[in-house]
N, C-alpha and C. Protein backbone atom coordinates (compact mmCIF):
# COMPACT_ATOMS: atom_id res chain seq x y z
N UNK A 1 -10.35 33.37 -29.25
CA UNK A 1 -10.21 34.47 -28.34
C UNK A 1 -9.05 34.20 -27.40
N UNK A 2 -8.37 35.33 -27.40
CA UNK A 2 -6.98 34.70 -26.52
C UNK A 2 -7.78 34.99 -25.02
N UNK A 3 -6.30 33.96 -24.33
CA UNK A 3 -6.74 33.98 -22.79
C UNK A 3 -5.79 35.59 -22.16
N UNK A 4 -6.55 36.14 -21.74
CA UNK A 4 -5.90 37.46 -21.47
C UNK A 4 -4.78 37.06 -20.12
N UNK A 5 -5.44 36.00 -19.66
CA UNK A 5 -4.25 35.73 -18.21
C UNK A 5 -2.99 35.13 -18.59
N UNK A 6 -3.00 34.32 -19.60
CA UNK A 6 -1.51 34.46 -19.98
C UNK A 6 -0.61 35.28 -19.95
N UNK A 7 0.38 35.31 -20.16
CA UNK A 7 1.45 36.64 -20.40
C UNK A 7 2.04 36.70 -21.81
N UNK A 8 2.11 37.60 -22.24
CA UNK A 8 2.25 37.27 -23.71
C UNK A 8 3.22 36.50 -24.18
N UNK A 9 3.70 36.46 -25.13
CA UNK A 9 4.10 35.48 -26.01
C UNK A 9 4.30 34.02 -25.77
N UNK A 10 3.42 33.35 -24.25
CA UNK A 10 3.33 32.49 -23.73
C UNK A 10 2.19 31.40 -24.35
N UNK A 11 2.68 30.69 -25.32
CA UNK A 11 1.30 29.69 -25.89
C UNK A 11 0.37 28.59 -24.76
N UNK A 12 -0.59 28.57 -24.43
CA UNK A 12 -1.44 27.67 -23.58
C UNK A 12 -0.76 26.26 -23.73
N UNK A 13 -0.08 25.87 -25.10
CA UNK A 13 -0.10 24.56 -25.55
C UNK A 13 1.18 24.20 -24.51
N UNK A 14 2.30 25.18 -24.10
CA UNK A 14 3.49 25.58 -23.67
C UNK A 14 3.59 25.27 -22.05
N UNK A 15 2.19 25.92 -21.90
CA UNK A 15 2.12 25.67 -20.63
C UNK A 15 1.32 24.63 -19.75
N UNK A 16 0.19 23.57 -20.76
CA UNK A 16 0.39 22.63 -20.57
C UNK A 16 1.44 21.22 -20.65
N UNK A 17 2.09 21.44 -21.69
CA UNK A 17 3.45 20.56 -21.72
C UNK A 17 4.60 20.66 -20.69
N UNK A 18 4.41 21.95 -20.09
CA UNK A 18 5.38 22.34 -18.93
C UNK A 18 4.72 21.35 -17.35
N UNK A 19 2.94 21.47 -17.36
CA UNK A 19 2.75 20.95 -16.46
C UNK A 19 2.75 19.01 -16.37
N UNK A 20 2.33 18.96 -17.84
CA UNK A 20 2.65 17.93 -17.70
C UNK A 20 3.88 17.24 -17.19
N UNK A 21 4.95 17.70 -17.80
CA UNK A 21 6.22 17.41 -17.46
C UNK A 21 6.17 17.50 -15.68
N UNK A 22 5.78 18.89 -14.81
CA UNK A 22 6.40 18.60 -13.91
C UNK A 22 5.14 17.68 -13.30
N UNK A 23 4.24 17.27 -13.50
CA UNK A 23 3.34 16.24 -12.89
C UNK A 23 4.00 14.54 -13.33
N UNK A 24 4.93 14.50 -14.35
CA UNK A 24 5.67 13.11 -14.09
C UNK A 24 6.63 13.42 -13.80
N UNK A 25 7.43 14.27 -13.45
CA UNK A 25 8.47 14.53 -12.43
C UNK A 25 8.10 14.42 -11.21
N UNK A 26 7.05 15.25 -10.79
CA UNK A 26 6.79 14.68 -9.58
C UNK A 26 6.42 13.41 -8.95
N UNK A 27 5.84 12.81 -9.78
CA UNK A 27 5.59 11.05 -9.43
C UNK A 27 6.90 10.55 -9.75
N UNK A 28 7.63 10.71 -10.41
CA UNK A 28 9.19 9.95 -10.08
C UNK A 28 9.63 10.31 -8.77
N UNK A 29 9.67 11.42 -8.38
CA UNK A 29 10.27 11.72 -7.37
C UNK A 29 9.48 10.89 -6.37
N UNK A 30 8.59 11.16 -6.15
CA UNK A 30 7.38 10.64 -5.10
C UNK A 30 8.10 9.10 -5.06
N UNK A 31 7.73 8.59 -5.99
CA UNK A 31 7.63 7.09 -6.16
C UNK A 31 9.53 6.91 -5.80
N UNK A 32 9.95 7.60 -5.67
CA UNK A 32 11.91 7.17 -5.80
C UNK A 32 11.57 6.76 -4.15
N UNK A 33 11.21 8.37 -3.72
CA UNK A 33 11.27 8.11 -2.11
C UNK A 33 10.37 7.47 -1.43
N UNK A 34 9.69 7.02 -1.96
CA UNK A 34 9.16 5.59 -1.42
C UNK A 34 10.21 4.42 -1.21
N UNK A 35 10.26 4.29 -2.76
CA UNK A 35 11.29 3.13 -3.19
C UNK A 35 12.60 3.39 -2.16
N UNK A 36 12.84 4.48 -1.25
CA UNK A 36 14.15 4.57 -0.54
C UNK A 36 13.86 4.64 0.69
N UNK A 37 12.42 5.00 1.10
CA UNK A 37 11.79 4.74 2.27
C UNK A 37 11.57 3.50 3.06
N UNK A 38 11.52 2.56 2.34
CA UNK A 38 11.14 1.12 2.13
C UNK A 38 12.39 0.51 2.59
N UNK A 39 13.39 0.99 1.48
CA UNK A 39 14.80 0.07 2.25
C UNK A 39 15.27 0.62 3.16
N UNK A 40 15.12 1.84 3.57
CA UNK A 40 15.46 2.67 5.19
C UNK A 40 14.55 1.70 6.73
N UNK A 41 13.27 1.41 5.65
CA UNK A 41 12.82 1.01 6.95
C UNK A 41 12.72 -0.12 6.75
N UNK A 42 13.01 -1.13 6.19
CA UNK A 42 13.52 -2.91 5.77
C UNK A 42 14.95 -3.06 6.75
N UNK A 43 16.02 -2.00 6.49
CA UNK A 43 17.12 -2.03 7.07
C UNK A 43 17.51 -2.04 8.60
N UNK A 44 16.52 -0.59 9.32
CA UNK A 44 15.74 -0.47 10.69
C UNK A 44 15.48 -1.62 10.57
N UNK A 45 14.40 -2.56 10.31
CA UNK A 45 14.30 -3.61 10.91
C UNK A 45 14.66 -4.88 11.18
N UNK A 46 15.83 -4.73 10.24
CA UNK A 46 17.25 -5.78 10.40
C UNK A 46 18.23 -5.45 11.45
N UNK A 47 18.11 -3.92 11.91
CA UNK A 47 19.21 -3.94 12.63
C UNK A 47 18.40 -3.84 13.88
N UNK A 48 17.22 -3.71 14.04
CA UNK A 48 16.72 -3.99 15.41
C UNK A 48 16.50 -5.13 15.44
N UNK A 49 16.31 -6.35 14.98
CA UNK A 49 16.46 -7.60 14.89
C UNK A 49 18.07 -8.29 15.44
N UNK A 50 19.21 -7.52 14.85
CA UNK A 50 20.40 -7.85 15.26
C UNK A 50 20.57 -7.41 16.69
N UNK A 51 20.15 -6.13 16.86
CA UNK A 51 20.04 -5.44 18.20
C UNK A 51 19.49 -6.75 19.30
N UNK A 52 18.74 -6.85 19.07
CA UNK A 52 17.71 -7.95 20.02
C UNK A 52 18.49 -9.03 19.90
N UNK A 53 19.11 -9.97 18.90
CA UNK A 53 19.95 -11.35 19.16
C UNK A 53 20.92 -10.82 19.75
N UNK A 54 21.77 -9.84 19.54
CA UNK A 54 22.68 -9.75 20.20
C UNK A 54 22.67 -9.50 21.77
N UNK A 55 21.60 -9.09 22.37
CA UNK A 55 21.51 -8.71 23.65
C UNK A 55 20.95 -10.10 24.23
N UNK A 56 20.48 -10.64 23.27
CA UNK A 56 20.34 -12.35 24.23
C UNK A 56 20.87 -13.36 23.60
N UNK A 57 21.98 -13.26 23.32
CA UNK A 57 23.06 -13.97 23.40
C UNK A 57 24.49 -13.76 23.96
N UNK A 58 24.24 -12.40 25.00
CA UNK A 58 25.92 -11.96 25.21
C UNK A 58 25.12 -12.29 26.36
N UNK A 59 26.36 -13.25 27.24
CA UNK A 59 26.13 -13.35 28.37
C UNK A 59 25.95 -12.23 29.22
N UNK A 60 25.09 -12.21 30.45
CA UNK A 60 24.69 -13.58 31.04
C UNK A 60 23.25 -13.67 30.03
N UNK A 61 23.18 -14.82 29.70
CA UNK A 61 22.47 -15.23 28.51
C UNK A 61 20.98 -14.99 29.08
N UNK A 62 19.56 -14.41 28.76
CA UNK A 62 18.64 -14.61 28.40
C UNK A 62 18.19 -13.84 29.90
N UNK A 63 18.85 -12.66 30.27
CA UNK A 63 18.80 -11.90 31.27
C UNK A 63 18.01 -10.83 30.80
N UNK A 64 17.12 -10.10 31.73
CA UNK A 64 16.41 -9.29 31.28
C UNK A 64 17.59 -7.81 31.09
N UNK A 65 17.13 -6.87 29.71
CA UNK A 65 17.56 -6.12 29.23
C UNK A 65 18.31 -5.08 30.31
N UNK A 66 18.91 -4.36 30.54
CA UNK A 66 18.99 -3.06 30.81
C UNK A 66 18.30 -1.84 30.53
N UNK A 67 18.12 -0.84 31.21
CA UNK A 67 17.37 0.30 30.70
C UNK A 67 17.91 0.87 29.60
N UNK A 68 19.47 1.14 29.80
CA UNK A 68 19.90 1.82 28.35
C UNK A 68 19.93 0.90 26.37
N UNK A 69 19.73 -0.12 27.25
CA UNK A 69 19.37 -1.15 26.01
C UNK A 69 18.07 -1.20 25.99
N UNK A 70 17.15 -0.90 26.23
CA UNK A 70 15.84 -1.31 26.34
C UNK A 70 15.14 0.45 25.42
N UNK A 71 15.96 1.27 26.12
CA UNK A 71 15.65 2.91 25.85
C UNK A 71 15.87 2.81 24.10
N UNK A 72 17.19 2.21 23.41
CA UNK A 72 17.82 1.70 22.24
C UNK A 72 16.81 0.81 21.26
N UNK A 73 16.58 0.13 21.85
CA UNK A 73 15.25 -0.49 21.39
C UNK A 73 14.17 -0.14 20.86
N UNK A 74 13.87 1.13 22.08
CA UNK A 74 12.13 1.50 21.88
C UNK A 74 12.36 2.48 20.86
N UNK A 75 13.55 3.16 20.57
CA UNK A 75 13.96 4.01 20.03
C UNK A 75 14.04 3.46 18.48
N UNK A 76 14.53 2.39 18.18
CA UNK A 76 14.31 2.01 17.45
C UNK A 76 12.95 1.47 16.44
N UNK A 77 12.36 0.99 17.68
CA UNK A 77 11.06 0.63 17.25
C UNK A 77 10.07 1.46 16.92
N UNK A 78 10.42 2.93 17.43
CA UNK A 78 9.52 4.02 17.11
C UNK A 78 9.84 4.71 15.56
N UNK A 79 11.46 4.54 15.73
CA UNK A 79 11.68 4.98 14.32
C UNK A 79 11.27 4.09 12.98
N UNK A 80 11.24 2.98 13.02
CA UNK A 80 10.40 1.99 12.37
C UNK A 80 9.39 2.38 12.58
N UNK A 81 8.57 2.77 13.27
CA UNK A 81 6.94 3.03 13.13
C UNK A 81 6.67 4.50 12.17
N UNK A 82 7.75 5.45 12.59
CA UNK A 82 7.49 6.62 12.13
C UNK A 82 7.64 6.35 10.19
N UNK A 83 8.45 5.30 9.75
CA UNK A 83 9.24 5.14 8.67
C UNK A 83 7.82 4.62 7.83
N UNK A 84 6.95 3.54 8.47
CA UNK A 84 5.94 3.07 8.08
C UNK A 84 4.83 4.07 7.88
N UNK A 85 4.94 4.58 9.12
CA UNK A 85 3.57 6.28 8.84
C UNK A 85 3.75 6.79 7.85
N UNK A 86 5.37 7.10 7.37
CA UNK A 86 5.39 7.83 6.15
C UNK A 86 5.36 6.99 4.80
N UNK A 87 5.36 5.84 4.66
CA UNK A 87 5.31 5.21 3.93
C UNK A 87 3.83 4.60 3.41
N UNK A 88 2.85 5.16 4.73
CA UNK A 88 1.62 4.70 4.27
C UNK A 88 0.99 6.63 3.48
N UNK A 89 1.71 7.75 4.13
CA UNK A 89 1.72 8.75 3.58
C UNK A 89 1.81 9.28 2.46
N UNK A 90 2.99 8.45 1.71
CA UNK A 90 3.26 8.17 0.61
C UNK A 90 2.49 7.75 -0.51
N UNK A 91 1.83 6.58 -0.03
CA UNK A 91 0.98 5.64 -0.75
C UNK A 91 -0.36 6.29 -0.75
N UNK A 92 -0.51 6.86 0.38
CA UNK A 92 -2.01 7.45 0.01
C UNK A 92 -1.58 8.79 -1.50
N UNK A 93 -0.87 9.75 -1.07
CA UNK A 93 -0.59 10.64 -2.13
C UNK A 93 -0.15 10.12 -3.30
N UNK A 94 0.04 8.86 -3.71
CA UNK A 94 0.15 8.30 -4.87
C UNK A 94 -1.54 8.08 -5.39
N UNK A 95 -2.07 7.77 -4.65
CA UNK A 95 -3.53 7.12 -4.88
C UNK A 95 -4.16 7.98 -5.15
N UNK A 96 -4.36 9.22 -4.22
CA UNK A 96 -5.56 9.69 -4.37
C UNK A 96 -5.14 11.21 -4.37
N UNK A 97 -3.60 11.15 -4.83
CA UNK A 97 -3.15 13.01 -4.70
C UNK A 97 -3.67 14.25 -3.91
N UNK A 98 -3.24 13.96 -2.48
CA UNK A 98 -3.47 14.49 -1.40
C UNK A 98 -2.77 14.01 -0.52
N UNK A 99 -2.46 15.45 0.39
CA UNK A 99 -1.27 14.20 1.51
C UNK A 99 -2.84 14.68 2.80
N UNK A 100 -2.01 13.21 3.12
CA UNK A 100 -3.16 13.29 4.25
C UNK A 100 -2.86 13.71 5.51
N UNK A 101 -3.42 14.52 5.96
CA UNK A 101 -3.19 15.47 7.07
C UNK A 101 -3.38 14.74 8.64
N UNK A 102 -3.98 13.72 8.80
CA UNK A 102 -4.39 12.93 9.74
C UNK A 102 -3.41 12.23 9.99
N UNK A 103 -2.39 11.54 8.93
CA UNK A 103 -0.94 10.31 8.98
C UNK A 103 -0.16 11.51 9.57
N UNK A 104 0.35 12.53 8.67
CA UNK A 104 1.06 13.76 9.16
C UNK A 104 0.74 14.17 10.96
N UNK A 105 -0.32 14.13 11.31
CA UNK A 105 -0.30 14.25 12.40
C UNK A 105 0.17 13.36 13.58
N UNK A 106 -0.31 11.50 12.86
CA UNK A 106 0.54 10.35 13.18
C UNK A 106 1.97 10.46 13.53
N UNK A 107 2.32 10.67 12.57
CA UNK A 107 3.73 11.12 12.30
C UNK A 107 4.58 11.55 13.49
N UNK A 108 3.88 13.01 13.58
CA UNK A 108 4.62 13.88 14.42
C UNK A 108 3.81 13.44 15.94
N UNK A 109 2.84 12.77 16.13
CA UNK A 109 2.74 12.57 17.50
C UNK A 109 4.20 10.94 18.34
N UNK A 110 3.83 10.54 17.03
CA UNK A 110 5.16 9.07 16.72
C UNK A 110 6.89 9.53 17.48
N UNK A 111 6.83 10.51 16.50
CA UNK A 111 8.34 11.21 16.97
C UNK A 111 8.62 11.74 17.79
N UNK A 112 7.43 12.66 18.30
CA UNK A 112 7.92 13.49 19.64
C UNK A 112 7.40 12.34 21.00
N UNK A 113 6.95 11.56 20.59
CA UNK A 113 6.95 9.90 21.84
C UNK A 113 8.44 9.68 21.52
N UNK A 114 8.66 9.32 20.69
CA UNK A 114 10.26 8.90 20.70
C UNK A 114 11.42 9.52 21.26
N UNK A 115 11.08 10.85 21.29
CA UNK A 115 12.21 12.07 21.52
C UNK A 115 11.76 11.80 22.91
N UNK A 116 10.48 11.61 23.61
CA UNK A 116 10.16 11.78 25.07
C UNK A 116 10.81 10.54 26.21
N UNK A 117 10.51 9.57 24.88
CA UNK A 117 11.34 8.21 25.83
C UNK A 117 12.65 8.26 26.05
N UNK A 118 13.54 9.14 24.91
CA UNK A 118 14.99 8.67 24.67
C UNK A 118 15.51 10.25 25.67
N UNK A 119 14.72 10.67 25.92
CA UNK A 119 14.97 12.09 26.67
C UNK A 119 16.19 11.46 28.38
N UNK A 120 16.71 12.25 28.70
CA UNK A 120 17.46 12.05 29.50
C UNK A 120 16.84 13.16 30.89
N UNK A 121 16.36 12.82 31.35
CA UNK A 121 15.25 13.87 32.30
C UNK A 121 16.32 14.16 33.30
N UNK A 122 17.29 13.83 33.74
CA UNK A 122 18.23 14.53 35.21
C UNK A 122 18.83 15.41 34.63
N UNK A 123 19.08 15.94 33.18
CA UNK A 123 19.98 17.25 32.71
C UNK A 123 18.53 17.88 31.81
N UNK A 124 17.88 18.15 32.47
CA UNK A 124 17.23 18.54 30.77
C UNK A 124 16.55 19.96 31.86
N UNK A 125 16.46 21.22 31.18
CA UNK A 125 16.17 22.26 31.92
C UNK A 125 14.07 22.01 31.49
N UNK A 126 13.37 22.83 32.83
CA UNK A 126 12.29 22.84 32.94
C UNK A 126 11.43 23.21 31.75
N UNK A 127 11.98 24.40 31.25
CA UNK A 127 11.30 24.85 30.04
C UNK A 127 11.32 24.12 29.00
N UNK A 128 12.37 23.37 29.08
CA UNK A 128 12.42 22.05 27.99
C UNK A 128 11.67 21.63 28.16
N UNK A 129 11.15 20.76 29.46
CA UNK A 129 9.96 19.70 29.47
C UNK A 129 8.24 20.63 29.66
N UNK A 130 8.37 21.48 29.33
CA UNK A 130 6.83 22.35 29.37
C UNK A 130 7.26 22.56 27.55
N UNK A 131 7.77 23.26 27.23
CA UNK A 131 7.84 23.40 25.99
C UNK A 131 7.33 21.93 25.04
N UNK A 132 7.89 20.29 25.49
CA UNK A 132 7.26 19.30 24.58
C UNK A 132 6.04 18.96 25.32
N UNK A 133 6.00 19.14 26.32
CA UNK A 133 4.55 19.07 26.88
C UNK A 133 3.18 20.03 25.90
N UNK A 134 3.63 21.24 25.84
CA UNK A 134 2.99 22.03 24.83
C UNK A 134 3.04 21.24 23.32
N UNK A 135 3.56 20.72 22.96
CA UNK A 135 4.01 20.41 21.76
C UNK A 135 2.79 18.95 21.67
N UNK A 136 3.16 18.19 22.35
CA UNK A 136 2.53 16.90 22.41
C UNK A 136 0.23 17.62 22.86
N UNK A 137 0.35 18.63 23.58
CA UNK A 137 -0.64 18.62 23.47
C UNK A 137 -1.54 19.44 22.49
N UNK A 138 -0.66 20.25 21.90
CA UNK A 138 -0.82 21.07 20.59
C UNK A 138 -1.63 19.64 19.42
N UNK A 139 -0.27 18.85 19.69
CA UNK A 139 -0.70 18.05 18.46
C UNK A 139 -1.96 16.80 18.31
N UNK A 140 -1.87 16.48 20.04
CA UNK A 140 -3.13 15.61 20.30
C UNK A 140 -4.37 16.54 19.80
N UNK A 141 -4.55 18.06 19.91
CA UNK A 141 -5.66 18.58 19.84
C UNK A 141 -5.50 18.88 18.59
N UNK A 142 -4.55 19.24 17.63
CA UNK A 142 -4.78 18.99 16.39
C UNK A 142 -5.14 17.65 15.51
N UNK A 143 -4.95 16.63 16.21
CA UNK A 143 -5.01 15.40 15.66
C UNK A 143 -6.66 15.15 15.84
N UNK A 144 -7.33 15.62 17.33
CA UNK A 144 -8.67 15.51 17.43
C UNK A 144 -9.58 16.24 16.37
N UNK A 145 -8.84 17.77 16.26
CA UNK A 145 -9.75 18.39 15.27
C UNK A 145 -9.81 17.89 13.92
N UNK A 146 -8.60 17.09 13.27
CA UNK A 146 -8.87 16.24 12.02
C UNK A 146 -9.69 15.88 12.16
N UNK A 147 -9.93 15.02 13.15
CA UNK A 147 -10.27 13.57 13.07
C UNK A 147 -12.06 14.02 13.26
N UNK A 148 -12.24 14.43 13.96
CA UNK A 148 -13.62 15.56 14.27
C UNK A 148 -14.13 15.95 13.00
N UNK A 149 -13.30 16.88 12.03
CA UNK A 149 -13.64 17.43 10.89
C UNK A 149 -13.90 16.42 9.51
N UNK A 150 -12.94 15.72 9.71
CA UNK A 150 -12.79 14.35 8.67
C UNK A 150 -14.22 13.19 9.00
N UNK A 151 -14.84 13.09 10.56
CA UNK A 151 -16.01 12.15 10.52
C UNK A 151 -17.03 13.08 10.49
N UNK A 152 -17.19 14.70 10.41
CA UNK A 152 -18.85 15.08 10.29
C UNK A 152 -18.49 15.42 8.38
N UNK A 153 -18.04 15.16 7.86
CA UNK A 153 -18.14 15.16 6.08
C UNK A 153 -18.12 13.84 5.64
């Protein structure tokens, strides 16, 4: 009995071989940007490593940081964190084919901390800072309702 939801002259056999195909296309892809995620954030953490010797070794030697070096830093260190969120993002949707909505929320609470530290607050207009204020609390309360919904199942 044919499947009437096909469209005609479309064989079932056709259109599983099509999905197959793009279901190992998509795990190449998946799995590439991992594999490029990894050395993005291996690299981040070589050059925040260089970052840091170099600031205690340029005289005056073993002086505490500056703010604009210190701002450089955290900035760094957040982007390394965000690189890892997505990399554990990754790994879950390899595993268990689902992206997980809870890291995603990680994610974006990660970045807009980063954007908040590296922010320059004496030029920045008001609505700017209510607008990520909204943003940051948008996402804390989305992050609660995961997390809420994800422990009563």
């Amino acid at each position: 009995m044919p499947d009437e939801r096909l469209e005609p002259g479309i064989k079932k056999g056709a259109i599983e071989k099509m999905n197959k195909f793009l279901s190992k296309f998509e795990n190449f892809t998946v799995i590439a940007l991992l594999g490029m995620m990894v050395v993005v954030v291996f690299l981040a953490t070589i050059e925040l490593g260089v970052i840091l010797y170099n600031q205690m070794v340029s005289p005056p030697l073993y002086i505490l940081l500056d703010l604009n070096d210190m701002l450089r830093i955290f900035g760094f260190f957040f982007m390394i964190l965000i690189g890892l969120e997505i990399i554990e993002t990754i790994k879950v949707y390899l595993t268990k084919e689902v992206i997980p909505v809870e890291i995603i929320f990680l994610v974006a609470i990660i970045a807009i901390t980063r954007k908040v530290i590296l922010l320059d607050l004496k030029n920045l207009n008001p609505l700017t800072l209510i607008c990520i204020a909204a943003i940051i609390l948008s996402l804390s309360f989305g992050y609660y309702a995961v997390k809420k919904a994800l422990n009563t199942h």
